[in-house]
PDB file of N, CA and C in Angstrom:
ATOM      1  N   UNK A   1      78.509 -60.038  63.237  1.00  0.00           N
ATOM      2  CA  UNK A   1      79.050 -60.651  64.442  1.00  0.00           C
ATOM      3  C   UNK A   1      79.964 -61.817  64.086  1.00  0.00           C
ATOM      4  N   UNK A   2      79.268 -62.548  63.007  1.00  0.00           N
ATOM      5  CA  UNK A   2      80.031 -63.267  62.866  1.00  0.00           C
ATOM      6  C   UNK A   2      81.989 -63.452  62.015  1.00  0.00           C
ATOM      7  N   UNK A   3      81.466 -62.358  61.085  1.00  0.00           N
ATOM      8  CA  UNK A   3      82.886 -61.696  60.694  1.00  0.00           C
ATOM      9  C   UNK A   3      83.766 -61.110  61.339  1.00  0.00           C
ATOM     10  N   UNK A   4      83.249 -60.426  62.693  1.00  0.00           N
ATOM     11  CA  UNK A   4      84.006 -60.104  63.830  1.00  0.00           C
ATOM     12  C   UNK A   4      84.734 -61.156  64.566  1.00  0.00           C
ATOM     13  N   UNK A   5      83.974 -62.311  64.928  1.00  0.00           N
ATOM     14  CA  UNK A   5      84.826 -63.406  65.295  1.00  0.00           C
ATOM     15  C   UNK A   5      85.603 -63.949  64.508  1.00  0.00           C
ATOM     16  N   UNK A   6      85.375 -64.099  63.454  1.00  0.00           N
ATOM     17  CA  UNK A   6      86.106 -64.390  62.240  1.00  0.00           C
ATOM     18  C   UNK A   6      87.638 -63.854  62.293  1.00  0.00           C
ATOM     19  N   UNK A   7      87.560 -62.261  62.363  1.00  0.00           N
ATOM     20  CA  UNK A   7      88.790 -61.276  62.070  1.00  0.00           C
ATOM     21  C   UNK A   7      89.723 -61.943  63.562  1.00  0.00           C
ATOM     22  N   UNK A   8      88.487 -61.802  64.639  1.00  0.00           N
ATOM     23  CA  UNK A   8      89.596 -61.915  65.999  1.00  0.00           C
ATOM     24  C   UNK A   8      90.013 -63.148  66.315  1.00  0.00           C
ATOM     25  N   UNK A   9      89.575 -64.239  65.182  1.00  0.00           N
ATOM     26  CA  UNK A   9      90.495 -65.984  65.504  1.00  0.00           C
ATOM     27  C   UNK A   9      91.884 -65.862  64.316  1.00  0.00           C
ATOM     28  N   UNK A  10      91.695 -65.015  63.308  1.00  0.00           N
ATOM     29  CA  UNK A  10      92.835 -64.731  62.232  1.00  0.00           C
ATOM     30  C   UNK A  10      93.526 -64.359  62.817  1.00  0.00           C
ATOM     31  N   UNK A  11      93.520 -63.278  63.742  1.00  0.00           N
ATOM     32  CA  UNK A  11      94.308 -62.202  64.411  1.00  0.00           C
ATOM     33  C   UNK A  11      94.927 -63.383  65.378  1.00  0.00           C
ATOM     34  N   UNK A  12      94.281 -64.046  66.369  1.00  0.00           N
ATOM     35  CA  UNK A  12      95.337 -64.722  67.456  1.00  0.00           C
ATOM     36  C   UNK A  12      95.942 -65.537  66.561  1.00  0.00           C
ATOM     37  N   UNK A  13      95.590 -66.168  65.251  1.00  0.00           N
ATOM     38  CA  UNK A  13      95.853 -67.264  64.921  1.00  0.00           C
ATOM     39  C   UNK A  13      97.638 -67.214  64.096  1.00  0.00           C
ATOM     40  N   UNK A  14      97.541 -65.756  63.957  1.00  0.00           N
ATOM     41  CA  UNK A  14      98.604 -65.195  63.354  1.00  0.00           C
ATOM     42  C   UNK A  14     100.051 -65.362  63.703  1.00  0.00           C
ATOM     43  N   UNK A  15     100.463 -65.093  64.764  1.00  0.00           N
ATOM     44  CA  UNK A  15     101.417 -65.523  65.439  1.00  0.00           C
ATOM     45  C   UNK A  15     102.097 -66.664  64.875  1.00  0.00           C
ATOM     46  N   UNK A  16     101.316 -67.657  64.950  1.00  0.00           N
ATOM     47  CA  UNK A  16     101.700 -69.050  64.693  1.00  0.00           C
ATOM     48  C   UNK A  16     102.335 -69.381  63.460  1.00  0.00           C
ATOM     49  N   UNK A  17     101.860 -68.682  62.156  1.00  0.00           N
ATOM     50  CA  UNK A  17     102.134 -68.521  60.932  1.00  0.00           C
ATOM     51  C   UNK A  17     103.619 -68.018  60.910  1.00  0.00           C
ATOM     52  N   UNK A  18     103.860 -66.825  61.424  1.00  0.00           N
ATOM     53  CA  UNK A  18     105.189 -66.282  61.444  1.00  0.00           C
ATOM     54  C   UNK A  18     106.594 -67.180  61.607  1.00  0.00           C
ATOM     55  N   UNK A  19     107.668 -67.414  61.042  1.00  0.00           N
ATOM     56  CA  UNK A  19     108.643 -68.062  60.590  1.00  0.00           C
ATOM     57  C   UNK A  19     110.026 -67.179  61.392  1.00  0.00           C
ATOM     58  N   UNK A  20     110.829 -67.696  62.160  1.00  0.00           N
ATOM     59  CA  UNK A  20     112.068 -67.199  62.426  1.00  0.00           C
ATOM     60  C   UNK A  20     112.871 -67.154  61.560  1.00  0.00           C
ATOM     61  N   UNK A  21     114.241 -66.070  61.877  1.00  0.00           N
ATOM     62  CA  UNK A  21     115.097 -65.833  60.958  1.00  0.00           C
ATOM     63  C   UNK A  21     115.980 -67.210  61.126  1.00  0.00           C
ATOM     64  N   UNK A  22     116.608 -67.601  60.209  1.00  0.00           N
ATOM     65  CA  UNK A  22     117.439 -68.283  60.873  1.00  0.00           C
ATOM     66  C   UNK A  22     118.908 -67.945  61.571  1.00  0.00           C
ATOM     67  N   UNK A  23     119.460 -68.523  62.472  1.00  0.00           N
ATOM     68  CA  UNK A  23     120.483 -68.184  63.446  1.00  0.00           C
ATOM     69  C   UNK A  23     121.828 -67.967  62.783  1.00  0.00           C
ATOM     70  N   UNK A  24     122.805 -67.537  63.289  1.00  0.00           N
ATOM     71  CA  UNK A  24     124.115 -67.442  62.462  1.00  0.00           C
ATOM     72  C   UNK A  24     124.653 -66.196  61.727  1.00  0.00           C
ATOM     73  N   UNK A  25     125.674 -66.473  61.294  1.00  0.00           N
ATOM     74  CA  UNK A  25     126.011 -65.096  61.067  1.00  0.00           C
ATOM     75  C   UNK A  25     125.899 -64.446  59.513  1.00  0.00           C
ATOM     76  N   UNK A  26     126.123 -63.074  59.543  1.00  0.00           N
ATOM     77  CA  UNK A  26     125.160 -63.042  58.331  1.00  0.00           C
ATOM     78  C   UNK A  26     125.840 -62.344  57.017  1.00  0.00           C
ATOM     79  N   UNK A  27     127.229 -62.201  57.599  1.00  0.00           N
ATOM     80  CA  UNK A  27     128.225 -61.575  56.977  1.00  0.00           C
ATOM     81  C   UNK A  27     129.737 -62.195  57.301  1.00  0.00           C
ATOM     82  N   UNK A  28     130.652 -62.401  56.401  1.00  0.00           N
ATOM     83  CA  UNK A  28     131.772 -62.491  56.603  1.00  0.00           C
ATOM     84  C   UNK A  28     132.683 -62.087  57.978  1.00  0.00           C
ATOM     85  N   UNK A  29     132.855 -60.606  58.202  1.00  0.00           N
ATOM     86  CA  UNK A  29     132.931 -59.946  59.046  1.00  0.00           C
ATOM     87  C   UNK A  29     132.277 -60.430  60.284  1.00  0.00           C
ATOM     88  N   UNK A  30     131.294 -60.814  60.532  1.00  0.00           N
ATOM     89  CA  UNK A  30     130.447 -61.145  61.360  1.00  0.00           C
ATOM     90  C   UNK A  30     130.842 -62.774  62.139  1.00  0.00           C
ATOM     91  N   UNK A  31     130.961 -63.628  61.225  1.00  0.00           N
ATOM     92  CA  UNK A  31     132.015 -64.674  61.428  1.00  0.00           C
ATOM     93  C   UNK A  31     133.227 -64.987  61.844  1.00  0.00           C
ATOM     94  N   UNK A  32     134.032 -63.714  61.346  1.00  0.00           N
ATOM     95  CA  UNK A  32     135.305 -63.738  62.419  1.00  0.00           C
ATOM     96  C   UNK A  32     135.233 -63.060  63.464  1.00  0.00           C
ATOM     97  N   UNK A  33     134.580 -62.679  63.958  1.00  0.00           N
ATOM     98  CA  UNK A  33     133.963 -61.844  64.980  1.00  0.00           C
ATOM     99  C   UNK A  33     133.675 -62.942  65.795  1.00  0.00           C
ATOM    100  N   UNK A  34     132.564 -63.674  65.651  1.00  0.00           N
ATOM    101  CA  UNK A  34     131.960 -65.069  66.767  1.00  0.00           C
ATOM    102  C   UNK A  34     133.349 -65.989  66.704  1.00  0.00           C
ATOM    103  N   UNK A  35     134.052 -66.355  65.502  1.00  0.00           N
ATOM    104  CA  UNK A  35     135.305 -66.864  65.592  1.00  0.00           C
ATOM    105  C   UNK A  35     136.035 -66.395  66.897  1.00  0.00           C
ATOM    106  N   UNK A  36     136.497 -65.032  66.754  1.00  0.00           N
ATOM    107  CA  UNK A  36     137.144 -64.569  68.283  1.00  0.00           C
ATOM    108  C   UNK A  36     136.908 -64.390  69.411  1.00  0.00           C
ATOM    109  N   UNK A  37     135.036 -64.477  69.365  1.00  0.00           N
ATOM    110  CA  UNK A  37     134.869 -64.477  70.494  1.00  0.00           C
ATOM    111  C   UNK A  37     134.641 -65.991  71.025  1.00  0.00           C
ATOM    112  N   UNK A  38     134.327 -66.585  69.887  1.00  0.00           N
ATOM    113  CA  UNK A  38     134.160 -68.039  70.759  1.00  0.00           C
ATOM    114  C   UNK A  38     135.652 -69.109  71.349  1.00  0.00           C
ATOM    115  N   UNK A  39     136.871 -67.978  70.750  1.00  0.00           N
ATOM    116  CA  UNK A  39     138.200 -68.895  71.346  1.00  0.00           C
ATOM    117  C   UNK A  39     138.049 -68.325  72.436  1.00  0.00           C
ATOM    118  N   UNK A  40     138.170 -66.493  72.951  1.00  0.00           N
ATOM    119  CA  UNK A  40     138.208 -66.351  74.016  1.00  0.00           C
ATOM    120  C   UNK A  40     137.484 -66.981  74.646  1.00  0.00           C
ATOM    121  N   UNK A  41     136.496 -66.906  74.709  1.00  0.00           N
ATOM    122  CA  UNK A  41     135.310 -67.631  75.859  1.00  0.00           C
ATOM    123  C   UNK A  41     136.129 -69.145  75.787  1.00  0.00           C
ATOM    124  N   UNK A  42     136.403 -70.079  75.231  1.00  0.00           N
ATOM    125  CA  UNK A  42     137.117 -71.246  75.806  1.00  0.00           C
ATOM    126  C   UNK A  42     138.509 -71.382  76.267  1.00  0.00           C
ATOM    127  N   UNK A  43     139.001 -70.048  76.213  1.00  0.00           N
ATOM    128  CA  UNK A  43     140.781 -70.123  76.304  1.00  0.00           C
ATOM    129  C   UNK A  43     141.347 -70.403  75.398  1.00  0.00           C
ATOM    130  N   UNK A  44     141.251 -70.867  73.951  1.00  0.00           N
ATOM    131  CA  UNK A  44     142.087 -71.422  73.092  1.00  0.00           C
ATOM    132  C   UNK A  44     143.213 -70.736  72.597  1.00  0.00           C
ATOM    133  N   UNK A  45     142.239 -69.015  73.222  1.00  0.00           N
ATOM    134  CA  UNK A  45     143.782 -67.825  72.522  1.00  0.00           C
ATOM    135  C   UNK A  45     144.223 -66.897  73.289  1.00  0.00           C
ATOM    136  N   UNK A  46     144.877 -67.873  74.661  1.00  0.00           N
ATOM    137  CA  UNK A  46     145.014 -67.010  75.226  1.00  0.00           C
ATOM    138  C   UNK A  46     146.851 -66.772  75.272  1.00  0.00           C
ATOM    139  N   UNK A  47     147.405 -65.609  76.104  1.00  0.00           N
ATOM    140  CA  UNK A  47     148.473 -65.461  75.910  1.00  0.00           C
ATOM    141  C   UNK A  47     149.505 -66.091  76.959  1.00  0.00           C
ATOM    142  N   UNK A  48     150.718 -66.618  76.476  1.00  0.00           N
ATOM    143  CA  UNK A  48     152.065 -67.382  76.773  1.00  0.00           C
ATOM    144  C   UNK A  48     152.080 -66.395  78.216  1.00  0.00           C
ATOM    145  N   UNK A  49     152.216 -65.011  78.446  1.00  0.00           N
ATOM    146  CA  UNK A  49     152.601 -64.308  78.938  1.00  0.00           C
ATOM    147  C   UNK A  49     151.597 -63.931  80.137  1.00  0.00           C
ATOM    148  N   UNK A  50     151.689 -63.970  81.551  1.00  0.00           N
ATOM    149  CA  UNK A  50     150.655 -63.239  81.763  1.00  0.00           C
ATOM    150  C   UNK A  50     150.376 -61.875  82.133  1.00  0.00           C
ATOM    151  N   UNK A  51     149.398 -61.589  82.335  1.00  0.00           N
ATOM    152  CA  UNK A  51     149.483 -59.803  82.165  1.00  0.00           C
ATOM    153  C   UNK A  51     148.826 -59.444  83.338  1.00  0.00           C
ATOM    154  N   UNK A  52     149.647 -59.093  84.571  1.00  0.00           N
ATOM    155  CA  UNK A  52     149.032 -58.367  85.603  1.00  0.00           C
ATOM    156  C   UNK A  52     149.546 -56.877  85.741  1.00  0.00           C
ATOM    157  N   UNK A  53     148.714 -56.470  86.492  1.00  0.00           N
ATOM    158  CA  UNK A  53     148.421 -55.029  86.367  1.00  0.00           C
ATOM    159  C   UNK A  53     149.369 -55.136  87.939  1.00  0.00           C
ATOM    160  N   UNK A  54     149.970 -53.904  87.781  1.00  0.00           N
ATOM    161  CA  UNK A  54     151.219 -53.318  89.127  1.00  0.00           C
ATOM    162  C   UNK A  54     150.354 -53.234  90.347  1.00  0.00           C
ATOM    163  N   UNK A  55     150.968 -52.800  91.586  1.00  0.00           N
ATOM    164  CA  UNK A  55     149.904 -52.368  92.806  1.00  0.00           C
ATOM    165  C   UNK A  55     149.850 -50.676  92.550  1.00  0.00           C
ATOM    166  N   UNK A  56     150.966 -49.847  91.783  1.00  0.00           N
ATOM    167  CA  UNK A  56     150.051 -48.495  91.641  1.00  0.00           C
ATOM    168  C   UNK A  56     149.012 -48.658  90.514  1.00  0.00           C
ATOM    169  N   UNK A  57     149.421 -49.327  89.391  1.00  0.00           N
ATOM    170  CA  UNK A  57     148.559 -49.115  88.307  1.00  0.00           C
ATOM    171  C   UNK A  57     147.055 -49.709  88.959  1.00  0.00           C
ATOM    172  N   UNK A  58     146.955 -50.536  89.798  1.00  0.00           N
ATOM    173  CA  UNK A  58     145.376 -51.015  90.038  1.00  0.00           C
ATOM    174  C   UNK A  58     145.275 -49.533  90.898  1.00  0.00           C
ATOM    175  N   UNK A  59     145.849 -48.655  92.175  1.00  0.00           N
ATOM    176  CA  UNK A  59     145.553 -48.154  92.583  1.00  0.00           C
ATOM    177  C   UNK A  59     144.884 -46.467  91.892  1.00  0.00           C
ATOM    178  N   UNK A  60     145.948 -46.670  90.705  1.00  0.00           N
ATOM    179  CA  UNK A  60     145.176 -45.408  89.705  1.00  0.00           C
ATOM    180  C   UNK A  60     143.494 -45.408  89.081  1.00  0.00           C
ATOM    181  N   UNK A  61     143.775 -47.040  88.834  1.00  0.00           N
ATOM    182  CA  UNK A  61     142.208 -46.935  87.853  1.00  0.00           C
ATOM    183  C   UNK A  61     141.312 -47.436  89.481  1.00  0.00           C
ATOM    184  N   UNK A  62     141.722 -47.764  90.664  1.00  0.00           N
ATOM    185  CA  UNK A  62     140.503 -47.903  91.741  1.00  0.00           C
ATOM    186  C   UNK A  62     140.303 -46.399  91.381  1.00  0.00           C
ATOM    187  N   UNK A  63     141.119 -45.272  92.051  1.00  0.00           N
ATOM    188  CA  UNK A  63     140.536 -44.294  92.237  1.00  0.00           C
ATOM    189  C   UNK A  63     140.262 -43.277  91.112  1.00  0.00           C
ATOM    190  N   UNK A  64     140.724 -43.710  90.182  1.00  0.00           N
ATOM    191  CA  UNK A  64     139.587 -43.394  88.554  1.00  0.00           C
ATOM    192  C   UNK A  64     138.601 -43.380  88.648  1.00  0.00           C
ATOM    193  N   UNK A  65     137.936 -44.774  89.405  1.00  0.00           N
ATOM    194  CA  UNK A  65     136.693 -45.359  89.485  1.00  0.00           C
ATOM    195  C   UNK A  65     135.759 -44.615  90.591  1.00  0.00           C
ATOM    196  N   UNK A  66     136.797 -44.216  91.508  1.00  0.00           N
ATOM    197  CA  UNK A  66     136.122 -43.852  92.799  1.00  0.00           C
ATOM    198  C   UNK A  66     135.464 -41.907  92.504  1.00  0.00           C
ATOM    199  N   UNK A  67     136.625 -41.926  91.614  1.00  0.00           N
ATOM    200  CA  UNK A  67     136.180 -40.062  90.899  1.00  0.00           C
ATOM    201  C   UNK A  67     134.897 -39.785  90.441  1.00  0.00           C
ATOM    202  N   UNK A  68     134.552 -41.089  89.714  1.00  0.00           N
ATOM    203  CA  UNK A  68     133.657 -41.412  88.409  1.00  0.00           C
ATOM    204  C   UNK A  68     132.210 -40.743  89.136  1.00  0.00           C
ATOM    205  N   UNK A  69     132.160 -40.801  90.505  1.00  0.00           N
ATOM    206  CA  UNK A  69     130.963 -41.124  91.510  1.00  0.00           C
ATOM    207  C   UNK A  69     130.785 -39.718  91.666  1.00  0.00           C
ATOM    208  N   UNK A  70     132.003 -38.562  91.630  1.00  0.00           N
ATOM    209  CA  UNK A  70     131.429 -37.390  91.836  1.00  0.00           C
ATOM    210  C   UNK A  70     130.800 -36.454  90.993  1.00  0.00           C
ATOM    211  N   UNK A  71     130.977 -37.067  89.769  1.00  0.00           N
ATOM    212  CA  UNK A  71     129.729 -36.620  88.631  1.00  0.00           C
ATOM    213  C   UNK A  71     128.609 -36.481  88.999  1.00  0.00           C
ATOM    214  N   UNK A  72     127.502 -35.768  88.966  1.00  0.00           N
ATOM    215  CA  UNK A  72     126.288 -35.327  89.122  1.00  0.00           C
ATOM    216  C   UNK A  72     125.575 -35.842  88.083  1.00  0.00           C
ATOM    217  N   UNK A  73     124.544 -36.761  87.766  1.00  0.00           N
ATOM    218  CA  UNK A  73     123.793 -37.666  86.588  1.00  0.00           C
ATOM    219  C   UNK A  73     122.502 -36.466  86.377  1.00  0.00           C
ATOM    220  N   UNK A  74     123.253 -36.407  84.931  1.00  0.00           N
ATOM    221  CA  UNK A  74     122.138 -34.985  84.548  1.00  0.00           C
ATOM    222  C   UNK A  74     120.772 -35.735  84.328  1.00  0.00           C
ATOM    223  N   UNK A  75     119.717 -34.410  84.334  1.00  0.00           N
ATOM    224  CA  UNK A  75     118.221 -34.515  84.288  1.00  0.00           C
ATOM    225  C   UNK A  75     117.876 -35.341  83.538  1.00  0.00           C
ATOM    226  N   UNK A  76     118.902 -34.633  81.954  1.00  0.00           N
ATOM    227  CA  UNK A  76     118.172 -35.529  80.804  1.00  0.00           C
ATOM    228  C   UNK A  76     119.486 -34.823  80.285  1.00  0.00           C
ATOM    229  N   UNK A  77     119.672 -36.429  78.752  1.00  0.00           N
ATOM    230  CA  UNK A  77     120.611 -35.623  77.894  1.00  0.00           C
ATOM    231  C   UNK A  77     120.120 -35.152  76.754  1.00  0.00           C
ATOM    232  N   UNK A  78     120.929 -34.730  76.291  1.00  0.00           N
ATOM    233  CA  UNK A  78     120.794 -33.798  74.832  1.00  0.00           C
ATOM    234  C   UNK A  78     120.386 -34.596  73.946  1.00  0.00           C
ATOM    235  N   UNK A  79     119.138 -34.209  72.994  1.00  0.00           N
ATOM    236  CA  UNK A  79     119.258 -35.193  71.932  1.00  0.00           C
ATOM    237  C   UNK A  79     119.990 -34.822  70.785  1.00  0.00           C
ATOM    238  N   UNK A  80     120.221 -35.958  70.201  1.00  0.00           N
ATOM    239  CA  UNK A  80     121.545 -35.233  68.664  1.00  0.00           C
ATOM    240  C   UNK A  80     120.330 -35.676  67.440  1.00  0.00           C
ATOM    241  N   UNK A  81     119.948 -35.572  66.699  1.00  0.00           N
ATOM    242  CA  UNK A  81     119.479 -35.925  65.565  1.00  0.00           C
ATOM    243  C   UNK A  81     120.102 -35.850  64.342  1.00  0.00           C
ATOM    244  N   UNK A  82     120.234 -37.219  63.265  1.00  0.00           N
ATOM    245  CA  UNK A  82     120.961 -37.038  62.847  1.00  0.00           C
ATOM    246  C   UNK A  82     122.379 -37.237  62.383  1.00  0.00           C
ATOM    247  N   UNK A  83     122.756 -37.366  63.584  1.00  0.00           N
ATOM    248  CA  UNK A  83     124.534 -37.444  63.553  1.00  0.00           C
ATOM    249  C   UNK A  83     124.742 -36.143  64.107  1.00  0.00           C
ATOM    250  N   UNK A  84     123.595 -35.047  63.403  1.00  0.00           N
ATOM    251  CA  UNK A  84     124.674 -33.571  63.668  1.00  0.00           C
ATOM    252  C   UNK A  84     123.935 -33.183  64.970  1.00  0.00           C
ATOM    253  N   UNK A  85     125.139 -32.694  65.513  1.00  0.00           N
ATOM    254  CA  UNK A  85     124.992 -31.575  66.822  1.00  0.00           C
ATOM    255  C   UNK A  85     123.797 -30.260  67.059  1.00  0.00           C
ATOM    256  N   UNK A  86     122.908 -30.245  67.933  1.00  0.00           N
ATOM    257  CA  UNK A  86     122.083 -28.852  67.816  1.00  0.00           C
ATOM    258  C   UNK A  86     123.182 -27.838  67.825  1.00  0.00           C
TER     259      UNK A  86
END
C-alpha cells in the first residue's frame, strides 16, 4: 500500500520536473521566415504602390467564392499512406 502511494505521488509529482524547449527559431531558414513575417505584421515592408483589386476582378473571385458552396462535402476522404496514392 504503501509503495502504491509512493508510485502515485512520483507520478503527479512528475510534471513539475519536465523542462520547456526553449523559444525561437531553430534554423536559419526559420529566422528569415519570422524576419518577414514580423515586418509585415508592423508595416515596415510594405509597398510604395498600392494594390487594389478592379470592380470586375473582386466580382470574379466573389462569385468564385459563391461556386465554392455548391460542392457537396464528402462522407469521408481518402486516405493516402505514404505519399503514394491507393
Amino acid at each position: 500500500m504503501k509503495q502504491n502511494m509512493l508510485s502515485c505521488l512520483g507520478l503527479l509529482l512528475l510534471p513539475l520536473a519536465a523542462q520547456a524547449i526553449e523559444p525561437g527559431p531553430s534554423s536559419p531558414q526559420q529566422q528569415e521566415t519570422e524576419a518577414w513575417l514580423l515586418l509585415q505584421s508592423r508595416g515596415q515592408a510594405v509597398s510604395p504602390i498600392p494594390q487594389a483589386a478592379a470592380a470586375s476582378e473582386r466580382d470574379l473571385s466573389l462569385q468564385r467564392w459563391l461556386e465554392s458552396y455548391k460542392h457537396a462535402i464528402p462522407e469521408y476522404f481518402k486516405d493516402y499512406s505514404g505519399g503514394q496514392k491507393k
